[in-house]
Protein backbone atom coordinates (compact mmCIF):
# COMPACT_ATOMS: atom_id res chain seq x y z
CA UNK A 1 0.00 0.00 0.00
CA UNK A 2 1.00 3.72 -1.29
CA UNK A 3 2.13 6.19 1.86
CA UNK A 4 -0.02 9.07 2.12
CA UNK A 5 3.58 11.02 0.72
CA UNK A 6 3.85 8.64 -2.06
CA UNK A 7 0.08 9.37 -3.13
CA UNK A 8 0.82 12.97 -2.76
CA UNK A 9 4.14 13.42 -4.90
CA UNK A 10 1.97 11.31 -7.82
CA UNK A 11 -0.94 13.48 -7.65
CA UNK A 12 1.56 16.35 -8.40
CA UNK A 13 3.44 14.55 -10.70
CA UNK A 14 0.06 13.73 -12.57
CA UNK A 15 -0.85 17.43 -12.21
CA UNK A 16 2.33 18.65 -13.82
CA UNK A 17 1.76 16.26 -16.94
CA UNK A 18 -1.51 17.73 -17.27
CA UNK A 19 -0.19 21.37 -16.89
CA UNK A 20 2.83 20.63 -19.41
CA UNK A 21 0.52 19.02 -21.99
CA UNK A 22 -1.48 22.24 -21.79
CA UNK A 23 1.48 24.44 -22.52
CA UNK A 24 2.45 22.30 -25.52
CA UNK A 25 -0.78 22.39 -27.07
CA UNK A 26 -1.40 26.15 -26.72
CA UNK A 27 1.93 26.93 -27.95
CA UNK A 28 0.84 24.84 -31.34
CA UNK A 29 -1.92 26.67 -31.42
CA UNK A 30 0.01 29.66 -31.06
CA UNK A 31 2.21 29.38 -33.43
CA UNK A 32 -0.53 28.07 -36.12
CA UNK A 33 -2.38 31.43 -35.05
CA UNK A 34 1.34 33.76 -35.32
CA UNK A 35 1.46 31.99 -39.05
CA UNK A 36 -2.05 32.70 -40.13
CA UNK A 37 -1.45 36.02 -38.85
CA UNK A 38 1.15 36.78 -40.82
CA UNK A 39 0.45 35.12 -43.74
CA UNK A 40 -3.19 37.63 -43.70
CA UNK A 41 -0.99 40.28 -43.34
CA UNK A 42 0.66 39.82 -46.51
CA UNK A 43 -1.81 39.03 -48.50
CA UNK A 44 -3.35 42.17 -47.19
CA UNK A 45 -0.35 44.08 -48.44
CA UNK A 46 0.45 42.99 -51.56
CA UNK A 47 -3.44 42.85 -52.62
CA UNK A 48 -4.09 44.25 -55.92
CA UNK A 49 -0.48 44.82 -56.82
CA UNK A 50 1.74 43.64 -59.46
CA UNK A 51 4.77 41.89 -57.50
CA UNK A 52 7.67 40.33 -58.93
CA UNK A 53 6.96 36.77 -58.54
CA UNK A 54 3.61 37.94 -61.35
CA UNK A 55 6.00 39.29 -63.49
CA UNK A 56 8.15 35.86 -63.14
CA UNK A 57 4.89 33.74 -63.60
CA UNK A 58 3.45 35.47 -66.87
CA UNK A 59 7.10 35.16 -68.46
CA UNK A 60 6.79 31.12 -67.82
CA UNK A 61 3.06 31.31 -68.79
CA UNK A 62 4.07 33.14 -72.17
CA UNK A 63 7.00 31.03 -72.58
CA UNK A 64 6.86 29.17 -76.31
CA UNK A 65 8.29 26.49 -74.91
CA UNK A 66 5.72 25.12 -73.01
CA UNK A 67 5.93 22.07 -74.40
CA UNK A 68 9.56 21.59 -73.15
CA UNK A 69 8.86 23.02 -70.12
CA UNK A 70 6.17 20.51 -69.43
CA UNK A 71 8.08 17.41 -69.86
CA UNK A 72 11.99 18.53 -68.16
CA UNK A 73 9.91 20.25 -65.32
CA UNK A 74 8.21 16.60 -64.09
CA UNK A 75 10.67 14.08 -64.81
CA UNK A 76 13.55 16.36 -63.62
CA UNK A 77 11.47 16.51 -60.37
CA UNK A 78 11.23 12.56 -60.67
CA UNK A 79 14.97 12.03 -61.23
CA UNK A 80 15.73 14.54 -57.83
CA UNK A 81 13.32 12.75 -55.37
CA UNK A 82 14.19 9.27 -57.28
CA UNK A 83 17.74 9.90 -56.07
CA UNK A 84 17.19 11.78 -52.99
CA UNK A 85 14.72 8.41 -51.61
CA UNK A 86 17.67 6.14 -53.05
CA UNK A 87 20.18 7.59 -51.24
CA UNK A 88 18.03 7.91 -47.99
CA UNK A 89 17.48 3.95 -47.92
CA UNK A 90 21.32 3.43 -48.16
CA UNK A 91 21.76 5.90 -45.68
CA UNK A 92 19.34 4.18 -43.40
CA UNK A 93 20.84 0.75 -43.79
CA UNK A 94 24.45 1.88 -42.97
CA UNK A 95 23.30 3.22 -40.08
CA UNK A 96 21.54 0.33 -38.89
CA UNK A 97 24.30 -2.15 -39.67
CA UNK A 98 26.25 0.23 -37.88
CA UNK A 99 24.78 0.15 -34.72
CA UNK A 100 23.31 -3.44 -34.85
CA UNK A 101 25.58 -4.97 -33.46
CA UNK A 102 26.76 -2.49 -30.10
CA UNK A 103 22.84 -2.97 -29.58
CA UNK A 104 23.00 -7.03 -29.69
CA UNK A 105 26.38 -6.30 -27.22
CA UNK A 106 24.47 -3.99 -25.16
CA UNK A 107 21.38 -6.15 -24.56
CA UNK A 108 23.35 -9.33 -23.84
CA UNK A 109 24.91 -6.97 -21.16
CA UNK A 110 21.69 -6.12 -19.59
CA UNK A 111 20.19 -9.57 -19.84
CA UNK A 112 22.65 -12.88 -20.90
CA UNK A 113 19.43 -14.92 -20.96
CA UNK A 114 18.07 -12.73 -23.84
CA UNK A 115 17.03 -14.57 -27.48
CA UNK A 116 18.00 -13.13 -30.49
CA UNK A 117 15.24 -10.83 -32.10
CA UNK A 118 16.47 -12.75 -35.24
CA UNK A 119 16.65 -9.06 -36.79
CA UNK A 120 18.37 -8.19 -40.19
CA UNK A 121 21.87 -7.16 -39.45
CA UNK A 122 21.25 -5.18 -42.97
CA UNK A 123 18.12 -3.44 -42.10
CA UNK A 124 16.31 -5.18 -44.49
CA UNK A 125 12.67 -7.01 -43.63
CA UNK A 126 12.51 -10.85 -43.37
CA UNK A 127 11.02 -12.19 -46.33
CA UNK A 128 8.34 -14.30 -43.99
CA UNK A 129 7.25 -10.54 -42.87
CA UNK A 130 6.32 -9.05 -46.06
């Protein structure tokens, strides 16, 4: 049975969860609110004007090349997150073969007894999981 202290310091510990989840969720709000904010702001401003970035857009819209444009523009974007996602998943399995093993060494320290997760040392699913 809990001591009348013990009950106390987790009623205050509970209250202070409570409190800190509050903070964390009015600061979101917050800063959603600060963004929206500013983002009115500048719409308000620039409303009705003729900014740069029109200028920019009605050179590409006029543009003869359209054609061009509308074939380099998607499979350039393609190629870049093609390669960027390629060289994430090597990234991600060096890492875990990296640290695979100090893991394995540091849960056998914790626990001899332990069984073997029979995890991929590569980082790659078992084929009986897909």
């Amino acid at each position: 049975m809990a001591t009348q202290r013990e009950l106390d310091h987790q009623f205050r510990m509970q209250r202070l969860r409570v409190i800190s989840i509050g903070f964390e969720q009015a600061g979101r709000v917050l800063c959603v609110v600060i963004f929206c904010g500013c983002l009115y702001l500048c719409v308000r401003e620039l409303a009705g004007r003729q900014t740069l970035a029109d200028i920019r857009f009605k050179m590409i819209a006029d543009f003869k090349a359209n054609k061009w444009m509308g074939l380099l523009v998607p499979w350039g974007t393609a190629t870049v997150s093609t390669g960027w996602a390629l060289t994430e998943k090597y990234l991600r399995k060096r890492h875990i073969r990296r640290i695979s093993s100090e893991v394995s060494e540091m849960q056998k320290s914790i626990d001899p007894a332990r069984r073997s997760s029979k995890l991929s040392k590569k980082g790659e699913t078992q084929r009986e999981d897909l």
